[in-house]
Protein backbone atom coordinates (compact mmCIF):
# COMPACT_ATOMS: atom_id res chain seq x y z
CA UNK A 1 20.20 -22.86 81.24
CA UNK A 2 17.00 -20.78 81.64
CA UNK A 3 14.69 -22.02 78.90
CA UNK A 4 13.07 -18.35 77.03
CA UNK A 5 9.84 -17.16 78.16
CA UNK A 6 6.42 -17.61 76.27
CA UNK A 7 4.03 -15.22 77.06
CA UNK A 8 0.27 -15.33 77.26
CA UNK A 9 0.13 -11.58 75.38
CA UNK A 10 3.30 -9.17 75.33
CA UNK A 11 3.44 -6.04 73.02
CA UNK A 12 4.17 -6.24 69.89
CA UNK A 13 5.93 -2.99 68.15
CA UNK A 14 6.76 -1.87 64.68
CA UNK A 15 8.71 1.05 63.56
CA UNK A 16 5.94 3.38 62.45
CA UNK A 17 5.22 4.27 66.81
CA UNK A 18 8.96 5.60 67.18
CA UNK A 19 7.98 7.56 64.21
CA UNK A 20 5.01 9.31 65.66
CA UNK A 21 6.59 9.68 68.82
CA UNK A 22 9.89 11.40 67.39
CA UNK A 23 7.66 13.74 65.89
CA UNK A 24 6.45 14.34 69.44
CA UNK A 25 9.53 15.25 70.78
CA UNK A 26 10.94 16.55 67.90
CA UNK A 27 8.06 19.42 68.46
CA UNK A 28 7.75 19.41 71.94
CA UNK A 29 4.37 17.92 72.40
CA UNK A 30 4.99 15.86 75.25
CA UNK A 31 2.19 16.51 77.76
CA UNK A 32 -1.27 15.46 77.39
CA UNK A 33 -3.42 16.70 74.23
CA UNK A 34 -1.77 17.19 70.88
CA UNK A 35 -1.52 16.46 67.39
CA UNK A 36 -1.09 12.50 67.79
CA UNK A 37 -4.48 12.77 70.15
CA UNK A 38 -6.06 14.51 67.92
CA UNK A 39 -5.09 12.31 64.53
CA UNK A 40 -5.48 9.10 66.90
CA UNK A 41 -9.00 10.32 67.52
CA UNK A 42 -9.99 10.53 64.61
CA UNK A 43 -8.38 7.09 62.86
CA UNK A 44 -9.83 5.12 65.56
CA UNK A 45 -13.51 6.70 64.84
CA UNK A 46 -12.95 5.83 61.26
CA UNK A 47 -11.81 2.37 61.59
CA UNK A 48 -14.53 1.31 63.94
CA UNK A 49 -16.75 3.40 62.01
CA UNK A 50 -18.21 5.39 64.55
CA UNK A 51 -18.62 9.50 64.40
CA UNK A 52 -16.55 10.31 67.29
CA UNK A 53 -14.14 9.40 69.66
CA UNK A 54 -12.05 10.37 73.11
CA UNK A 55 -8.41 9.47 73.63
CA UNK A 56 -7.83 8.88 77.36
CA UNK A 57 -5.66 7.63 79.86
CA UNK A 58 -7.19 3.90 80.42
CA UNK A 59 -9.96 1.51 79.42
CA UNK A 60 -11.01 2.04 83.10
CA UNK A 61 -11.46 5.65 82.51
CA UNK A 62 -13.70 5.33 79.66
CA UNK A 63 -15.69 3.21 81.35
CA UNK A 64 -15.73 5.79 84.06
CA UNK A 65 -16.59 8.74 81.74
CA UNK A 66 -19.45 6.32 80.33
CA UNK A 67 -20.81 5.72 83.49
CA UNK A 68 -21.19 9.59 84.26
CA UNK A 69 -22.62 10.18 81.04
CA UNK A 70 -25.06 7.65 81.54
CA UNK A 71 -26.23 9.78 84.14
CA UNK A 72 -25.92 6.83 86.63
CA UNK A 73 -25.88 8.62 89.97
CA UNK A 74 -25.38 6.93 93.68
CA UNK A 75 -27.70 4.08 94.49
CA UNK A 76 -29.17 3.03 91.19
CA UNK A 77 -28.56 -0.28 89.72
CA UNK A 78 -26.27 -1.41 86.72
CA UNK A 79 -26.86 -4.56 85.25
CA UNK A 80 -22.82 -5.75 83.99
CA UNK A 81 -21.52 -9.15 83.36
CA UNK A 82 -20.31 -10.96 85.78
CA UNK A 83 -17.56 -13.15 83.56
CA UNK A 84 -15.07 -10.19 83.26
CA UNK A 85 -12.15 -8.33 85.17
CA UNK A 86 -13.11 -6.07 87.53
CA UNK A 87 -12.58 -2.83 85.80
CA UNK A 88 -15.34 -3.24 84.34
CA UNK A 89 -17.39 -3.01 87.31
CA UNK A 90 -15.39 -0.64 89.12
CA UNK A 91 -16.29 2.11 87.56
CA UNK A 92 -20.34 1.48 88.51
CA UNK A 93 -18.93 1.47 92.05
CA UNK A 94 -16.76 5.05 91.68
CA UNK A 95 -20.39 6.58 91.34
CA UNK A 96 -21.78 4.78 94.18
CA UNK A 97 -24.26 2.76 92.01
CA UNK A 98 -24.74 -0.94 92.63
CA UNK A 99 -24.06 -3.69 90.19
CA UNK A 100 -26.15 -6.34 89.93
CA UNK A 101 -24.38 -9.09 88.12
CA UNK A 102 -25.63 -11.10 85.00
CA UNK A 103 -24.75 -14.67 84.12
CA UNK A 104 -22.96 -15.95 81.14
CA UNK A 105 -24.32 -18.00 77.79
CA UNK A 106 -22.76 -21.30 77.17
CA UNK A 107 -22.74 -20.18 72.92
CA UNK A 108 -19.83 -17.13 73.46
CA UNK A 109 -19.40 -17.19 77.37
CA UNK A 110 -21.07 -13.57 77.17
CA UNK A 111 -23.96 -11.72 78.85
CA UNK A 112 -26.91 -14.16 79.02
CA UNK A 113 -29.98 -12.00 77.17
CA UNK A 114 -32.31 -14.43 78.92
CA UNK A 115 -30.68 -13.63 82.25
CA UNK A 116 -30.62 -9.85 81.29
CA UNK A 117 -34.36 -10.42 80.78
CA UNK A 118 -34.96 -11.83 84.01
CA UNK A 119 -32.80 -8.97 85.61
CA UNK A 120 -35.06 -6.62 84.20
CA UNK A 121 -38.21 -8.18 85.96
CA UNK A 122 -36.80 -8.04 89.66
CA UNK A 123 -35.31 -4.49 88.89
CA UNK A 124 -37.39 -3.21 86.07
CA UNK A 125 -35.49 0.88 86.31
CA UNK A 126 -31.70 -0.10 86.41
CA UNK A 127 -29.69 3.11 84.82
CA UNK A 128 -27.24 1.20 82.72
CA UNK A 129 -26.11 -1.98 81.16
CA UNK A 130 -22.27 -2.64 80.93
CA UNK A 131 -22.11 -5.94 78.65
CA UNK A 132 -18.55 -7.17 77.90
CA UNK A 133 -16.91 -8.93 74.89
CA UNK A 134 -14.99 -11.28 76.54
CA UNK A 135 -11.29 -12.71 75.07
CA UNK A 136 -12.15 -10.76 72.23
CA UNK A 137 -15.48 -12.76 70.88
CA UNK A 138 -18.42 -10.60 70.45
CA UNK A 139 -21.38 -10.97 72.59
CA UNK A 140 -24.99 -11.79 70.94
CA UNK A 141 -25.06 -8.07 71.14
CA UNK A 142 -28.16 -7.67 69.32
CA UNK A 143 -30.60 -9.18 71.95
CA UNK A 144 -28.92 -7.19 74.33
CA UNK A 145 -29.39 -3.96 72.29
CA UNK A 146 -32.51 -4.89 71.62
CA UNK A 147 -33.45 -5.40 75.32
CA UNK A 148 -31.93 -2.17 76.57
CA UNK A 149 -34.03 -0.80 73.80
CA UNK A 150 -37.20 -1.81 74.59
CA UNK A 151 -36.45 -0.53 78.63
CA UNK A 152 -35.07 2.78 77.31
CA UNK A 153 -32.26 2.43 79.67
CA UNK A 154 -28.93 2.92 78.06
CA UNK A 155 -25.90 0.07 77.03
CA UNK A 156 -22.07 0.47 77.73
CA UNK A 157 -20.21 -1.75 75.58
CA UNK A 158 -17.00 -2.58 77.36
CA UNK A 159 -14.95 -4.04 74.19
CA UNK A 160 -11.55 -3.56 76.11
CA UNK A 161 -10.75 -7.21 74.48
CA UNK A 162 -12.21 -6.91 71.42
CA UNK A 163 -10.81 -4.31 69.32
CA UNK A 164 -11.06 -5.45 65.97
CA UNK A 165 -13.73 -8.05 66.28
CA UNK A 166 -17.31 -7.48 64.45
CA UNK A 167 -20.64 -8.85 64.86
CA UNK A 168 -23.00 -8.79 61.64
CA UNK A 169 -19.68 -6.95 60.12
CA UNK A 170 -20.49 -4.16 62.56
CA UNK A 171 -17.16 -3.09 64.95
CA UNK A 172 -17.71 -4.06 68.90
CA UNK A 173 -18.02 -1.31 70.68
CA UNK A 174 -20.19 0.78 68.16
CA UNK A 175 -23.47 -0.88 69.29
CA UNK A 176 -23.90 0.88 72.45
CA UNK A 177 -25.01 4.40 73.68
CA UNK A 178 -20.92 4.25 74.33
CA UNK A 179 -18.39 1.73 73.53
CA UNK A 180 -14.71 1.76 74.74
CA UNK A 181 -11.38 0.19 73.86
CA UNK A 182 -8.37 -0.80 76.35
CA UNK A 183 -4.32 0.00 74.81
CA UNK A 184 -3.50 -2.00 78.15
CA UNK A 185 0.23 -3.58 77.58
CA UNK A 186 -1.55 -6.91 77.22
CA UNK A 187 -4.06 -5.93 74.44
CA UNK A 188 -4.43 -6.63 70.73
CA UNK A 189 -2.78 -3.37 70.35
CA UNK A 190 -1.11 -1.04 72.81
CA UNK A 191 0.00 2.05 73.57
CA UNK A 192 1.40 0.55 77.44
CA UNK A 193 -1.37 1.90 79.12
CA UNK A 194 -4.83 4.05 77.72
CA UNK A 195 -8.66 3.77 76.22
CA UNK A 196 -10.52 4.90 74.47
CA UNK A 197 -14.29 6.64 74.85
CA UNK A 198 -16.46 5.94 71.07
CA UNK A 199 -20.20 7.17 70.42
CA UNK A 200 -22.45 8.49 67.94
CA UNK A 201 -23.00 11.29 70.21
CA UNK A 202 -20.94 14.47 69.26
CA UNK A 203 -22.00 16.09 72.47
CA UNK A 204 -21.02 13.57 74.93
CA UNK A 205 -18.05 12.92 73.42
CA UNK A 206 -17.18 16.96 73.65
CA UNK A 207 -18.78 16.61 77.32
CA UNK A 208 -15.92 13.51 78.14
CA UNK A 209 -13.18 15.55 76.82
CA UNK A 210 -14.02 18.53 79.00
CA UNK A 211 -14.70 16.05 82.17
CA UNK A 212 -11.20 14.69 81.27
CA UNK A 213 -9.81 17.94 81.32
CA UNK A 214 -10.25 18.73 84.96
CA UNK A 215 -13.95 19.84 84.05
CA UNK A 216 -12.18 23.17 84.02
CA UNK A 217 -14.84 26.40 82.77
CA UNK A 218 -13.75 28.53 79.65
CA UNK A 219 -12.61 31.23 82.10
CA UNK A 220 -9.73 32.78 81.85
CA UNK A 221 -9.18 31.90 85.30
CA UNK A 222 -9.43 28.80 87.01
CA UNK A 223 -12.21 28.01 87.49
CA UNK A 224 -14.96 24.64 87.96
CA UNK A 225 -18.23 24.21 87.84
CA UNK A 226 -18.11 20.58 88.48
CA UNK A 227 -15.81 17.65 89.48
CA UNK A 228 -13.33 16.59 86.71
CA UNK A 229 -10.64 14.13 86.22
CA UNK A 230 -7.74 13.84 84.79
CA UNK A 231 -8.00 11.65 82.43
CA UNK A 232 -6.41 12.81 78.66
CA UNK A 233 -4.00 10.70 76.92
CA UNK A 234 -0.71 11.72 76.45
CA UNK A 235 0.52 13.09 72.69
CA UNK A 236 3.53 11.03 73.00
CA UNK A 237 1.50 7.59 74.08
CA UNK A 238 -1.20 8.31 71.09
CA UNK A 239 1.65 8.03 69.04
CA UNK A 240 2.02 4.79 69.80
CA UNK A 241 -1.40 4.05 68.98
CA UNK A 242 -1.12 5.80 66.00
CA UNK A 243 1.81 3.21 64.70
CA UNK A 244 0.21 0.01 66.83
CA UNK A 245 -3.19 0.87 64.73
CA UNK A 246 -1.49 0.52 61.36
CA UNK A 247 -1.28 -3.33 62.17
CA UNK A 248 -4.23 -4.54 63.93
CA UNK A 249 -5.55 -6.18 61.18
CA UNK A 250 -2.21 -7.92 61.19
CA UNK A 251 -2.44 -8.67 64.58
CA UNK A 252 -6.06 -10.12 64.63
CA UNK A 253 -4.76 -12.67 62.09
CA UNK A 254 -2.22 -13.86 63.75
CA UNK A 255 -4.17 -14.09 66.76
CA UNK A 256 -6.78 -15.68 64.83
CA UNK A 257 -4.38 -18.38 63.46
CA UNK A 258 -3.23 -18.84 67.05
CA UNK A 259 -6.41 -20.08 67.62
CA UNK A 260 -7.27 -22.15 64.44
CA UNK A 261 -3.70 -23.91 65.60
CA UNK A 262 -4.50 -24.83 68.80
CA UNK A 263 -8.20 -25.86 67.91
CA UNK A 264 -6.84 -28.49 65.62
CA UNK A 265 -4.29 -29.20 67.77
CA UNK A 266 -6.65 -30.42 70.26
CA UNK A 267 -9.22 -31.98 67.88
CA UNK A 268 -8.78 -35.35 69.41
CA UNK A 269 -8.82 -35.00 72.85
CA UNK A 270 -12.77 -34.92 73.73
CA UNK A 271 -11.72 -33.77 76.90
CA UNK A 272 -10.79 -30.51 75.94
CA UNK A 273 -12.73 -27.64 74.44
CA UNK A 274 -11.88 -24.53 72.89
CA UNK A 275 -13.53 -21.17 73.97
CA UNK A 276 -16.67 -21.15 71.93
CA UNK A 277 -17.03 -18.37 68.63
CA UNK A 278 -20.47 -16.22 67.82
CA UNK A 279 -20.86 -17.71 64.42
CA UNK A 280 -22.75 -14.48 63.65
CA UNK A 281 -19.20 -12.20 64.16
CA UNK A 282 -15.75 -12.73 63.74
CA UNK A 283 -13.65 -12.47 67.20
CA UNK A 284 -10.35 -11.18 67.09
CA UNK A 285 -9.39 -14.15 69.39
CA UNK A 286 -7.01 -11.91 72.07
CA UNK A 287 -7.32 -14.89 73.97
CA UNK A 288 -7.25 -18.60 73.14
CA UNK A 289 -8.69 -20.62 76.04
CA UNK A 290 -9.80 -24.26 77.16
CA UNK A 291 -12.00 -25.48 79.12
CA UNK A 292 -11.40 -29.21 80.29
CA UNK A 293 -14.63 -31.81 80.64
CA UNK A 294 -14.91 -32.38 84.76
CA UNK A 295 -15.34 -35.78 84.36
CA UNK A 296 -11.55 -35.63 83.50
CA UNK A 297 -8.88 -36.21 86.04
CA UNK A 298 -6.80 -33.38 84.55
CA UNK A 299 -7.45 -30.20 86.07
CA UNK A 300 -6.88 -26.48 84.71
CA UNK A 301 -4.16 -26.05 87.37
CA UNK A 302 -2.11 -29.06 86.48
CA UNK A 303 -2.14 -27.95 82.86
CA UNK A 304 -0.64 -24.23 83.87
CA UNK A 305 1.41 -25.47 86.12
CA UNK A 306 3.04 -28.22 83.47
CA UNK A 307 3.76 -25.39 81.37
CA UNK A 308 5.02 -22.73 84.01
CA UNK A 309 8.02 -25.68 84.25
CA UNK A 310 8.85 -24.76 80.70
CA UNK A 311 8.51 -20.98 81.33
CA UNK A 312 5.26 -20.56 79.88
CA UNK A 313 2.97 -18.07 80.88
CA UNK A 314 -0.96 -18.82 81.28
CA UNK A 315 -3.54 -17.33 82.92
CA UNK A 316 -6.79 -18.72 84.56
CA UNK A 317 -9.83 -17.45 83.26
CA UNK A 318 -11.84 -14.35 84.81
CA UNK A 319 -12.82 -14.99 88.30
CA UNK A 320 -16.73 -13.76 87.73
CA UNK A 321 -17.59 -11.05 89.80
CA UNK A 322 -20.69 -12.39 91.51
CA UNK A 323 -17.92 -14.46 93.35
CA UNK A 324 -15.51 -12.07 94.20
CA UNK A 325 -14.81 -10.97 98.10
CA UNK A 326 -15.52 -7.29 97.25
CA UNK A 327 -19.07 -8.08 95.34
CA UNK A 328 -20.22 -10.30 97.90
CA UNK A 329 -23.31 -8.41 98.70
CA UNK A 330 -24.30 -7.52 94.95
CA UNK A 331 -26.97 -9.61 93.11
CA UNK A 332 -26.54 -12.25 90.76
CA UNK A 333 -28.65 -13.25 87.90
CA UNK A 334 -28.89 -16.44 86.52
CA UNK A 335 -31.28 -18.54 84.32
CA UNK A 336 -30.59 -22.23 85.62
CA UNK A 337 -30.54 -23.66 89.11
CA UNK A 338 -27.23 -24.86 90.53
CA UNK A 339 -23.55 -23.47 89.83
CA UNK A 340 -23.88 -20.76 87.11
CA UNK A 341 -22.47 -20.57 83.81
CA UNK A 342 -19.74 -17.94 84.39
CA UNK A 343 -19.06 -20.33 87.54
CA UNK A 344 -18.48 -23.67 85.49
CA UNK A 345 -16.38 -21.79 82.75
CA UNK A 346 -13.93 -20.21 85.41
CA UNK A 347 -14.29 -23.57 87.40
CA UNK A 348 -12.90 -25.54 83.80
CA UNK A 349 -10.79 -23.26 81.95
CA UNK A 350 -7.72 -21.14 81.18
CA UNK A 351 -6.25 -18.63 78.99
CA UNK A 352 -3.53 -20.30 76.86
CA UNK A 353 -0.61 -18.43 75.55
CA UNK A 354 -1.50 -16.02 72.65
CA UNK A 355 1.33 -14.04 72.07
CA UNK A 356 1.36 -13.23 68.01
CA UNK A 357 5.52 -13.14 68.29
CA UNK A 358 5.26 -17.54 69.26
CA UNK A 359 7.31 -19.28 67.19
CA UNK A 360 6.41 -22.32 65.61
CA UNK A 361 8.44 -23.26 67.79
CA UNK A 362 6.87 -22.04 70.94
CA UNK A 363 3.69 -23.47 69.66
CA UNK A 364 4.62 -26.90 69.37
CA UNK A 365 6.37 -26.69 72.72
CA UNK A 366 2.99 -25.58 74.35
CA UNK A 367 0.64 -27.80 72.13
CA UNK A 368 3.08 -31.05 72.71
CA UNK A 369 2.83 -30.10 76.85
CA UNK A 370 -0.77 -30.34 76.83
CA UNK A 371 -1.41 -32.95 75.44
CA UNK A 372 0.94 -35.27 77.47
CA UNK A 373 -1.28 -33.84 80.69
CA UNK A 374 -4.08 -36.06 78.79
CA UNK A 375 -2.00 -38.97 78.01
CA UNK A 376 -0.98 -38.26 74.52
C-alpha cells in the first residue's frame, strides 16, 4: 500500500475563501480588479501596518513593479542577496540592470550588513538593494536600512517568505522604500498564485496600479504613453486572500510550533542544527531547516532521501545565486576568505517538512527517520 504523502508546505483552506469567491461569481466579478482587490488591498495594508498597498498577479511581479519604481534602468547595479530563489533577482535582470550578489550572516542566514558595506566601497552608486527574509526569519533589517540610508540609494524588501514575521514588532516588508509579499501555493498563506506591492508611498503605489494596468492613458481611446504589464490580481483569487488572511496568525503558530517540535526533537544530536532565529524579531518559521556539522558522515542528501522512502517531501535549501549557471558572470560579495556563508549553509542543510496540516503523527514519523540517519 502507498504510504500518504507529507508535504514540505501545501495549502491550507478554510471556508471563509469559498465565501468571498461565491460572492464573486454570484456578482459577476470574475476578471481582474474588483471588490475583493479592492477590500484585500486594503486589509493587507492594515495588518502589516503600512499606508498602501497593490494586489497583483505574483511575488515576482511586485518585485518587478519595485524595481521600475526604483528607477533602476539598464546597466546599473543592484546589490540582492545571494541566499534566495531566483525571483528575486530576476526581476533586476528584466530591466537590464546587473546584480551584484551579497553574502549571508551566520546569526539569521540573511544579507550580511558588513558585506553590504563592503559592496558599497567597490560600487559606491548601485540603484537598489533587494534584501530577502529568508524561510520566513527577518533579516537584521535595521543595519541594512540604515546603510541604504546613509547612501541614499533605495531598499526592496523581498518578504515573499515572511508574511507575518516582525522585527522590533515592526511587519517585514514595511521597512523598505517597497516591500512585497508572495500568495505562491507554497506560502504561509495563499491565494495559488499572486503578490503583493506595500509602501508608504501613495503615489507609487497609484503609479504600480496604472503600470499593472497595461500603463494604459485616461483616454477614451486606447491609448499608451509607456510600456505596461499586465499584472492585476484577479477579484476571484483576492478572495481567496481575503479568507486565507483571516488565519495567518493561526498559521504562523502552527508553523512556529512546527519548529519548537523539531528543535527539541533534535536537542541531542550535536550534529544537527536548526536554522538560526533574529532574537530581535519573531519569524513566522515558513520553513524549518537543518543544517548538519561536516565533520559528520551523514549528509543532507541521505537524510531527504531516507524520508522520500516514506513519501516525505523535503527540499534542499536555496542554491545561492552567486553560484548559479545563469549568474556566473555577476559579482559576489563576501566578508571572509574561502567558501562563503550562503555556500556552507546550502552545502549543510535542508528544508524539512512544514506543512501546518502534519499530524502528530506525521511528525513523529519524520522526527523518528532522522534521527536513525544519526544512529539514534
Amino acid at each position: 500500500m502507498e504510504r500518504k504523502r507529507i508535504y514540505l508546505s501545501s495549502p491550507t483552506m478554510h471556508g471563509e475563501e469559498q465565501a468571498f469567491v461565491k460572492e464573486a461569481f454570484d456578482t459577476n466579478w470574475v476578471a481582474p480588479l474588483g471588490p475583493n482587490v479592492d477590500a484585500f488591498e486594503r486589509e493587507m495594508a492594515s495588518y502589516a501596518g503600512i499606508g498602501h498597498a497593490a494586489a497583483l498577479s505574483a511575488g515576482t511581479a511586485a518585485l518587478h513593479l519595485a524595481v521600475i519604481l526604483s528607477n533602476v534602468k539598464q546597466g546599473d547595479v543592484v546589490f540582492a542577496s545571494s541566499l534566495t530563489f531566483s525571483a528575486s533577482v530576476n526581476p533586476v535582470c528584466y530591466e537590464k540592470a546587473v546584480p551584484v550578489f551579497i553574502d549571508s550572516e551566520p546569526d539569521t542566514w540573511n544579507m550580511d550588513p558588513d558585506a553590504l558595506e563592503r559592496a558599497f566601497e567597490k560600487y559606491p552608486r548601485p540603484a537598489a538593494v533587494i534584501a530577502v527574509h529568508l524561510y520566513g526569519t527577518p533579516a537584521k533589517i535595521d543595519r541594512i536600512r540604515a546603510i541604504c540610508d546613509a547612501h541614499h540609494v533605495p531598499l526592496i524588501e523581498d518578504a515573499a517568505e515572511s508574511l507575518g514575521a516582525t522585527f522590533r514588532g515592526k511587519m517585514t516588508g514595511t521597512f523598505g522604500d517597497f516591500g512585497i509579499y508572495s500568495f505562491n501555493g507554497n506560502k504561509i498563506i495563499t491565494t495559488s498564485g499572486g503578490g503583493m506591492l506595500v509602501s508608504e508611498d501613495e503615489a507609487a503605489i497609484k503609479r504600480a496600479r496604472f503600470l499593472a494596468t497595461q500603463a494604459r492613458d485616461p483616454a477614451r481611446h486606447y491609448q499608451h504613453s509607456c510600456i505596461g504589464y499586465n499584472y492585476r490580481m484577479s477579484n476571484v483569487i483576492a478572495g481567496i486572500g481575503r479568507g486565507q488572511l483571516l488565519h495567518l496568525e493561526e498559521h504562523k503558530a502552527k508553523k512556529q510550533a512546527i519548529y519548537r517540535q523539531y528543535r527539541e526533537a533534535f536537542r541531542d544530536i550535536p550534529e544537527i542544527s536548526m536554522n538560526p532565529m533574529n532574537p530581535e524579531g519573531e519569524a513566522n518559521n515558513w520553513l524549518s531547516c537543518m543544517t548538519i556539522d561536516p565533520a559528520c558522515p551523514v549528509t543532507p542528501v541521505g537524510v531527504m532521501d531516507a524520508l522520500a522512502e516514506y513519501n516525505i517531501e523535503t527540499r534542499p535549501i536555496w542554491k545561492p545565486m552567486h553560484l548559479q549557471p545563469v549568474f556566473s558572470n555577476c559579482d559576489f560579495i563576501q566578508t571572509k576568505e574561502g567558501v562563503s556563508v550562503s555556500e556552507d549553509i546550502f552545502n549543510r542543510g535542508l528544508c524539512l517538512p512544514s506543512d501546518i496540516k502534519n499530524t502528530p503523527e506525521d511528525m513523529e514519523l519524520i522526527i523518528s527517520v532522522v534521527r536513525r540517519q544519526f544512529g539514534r
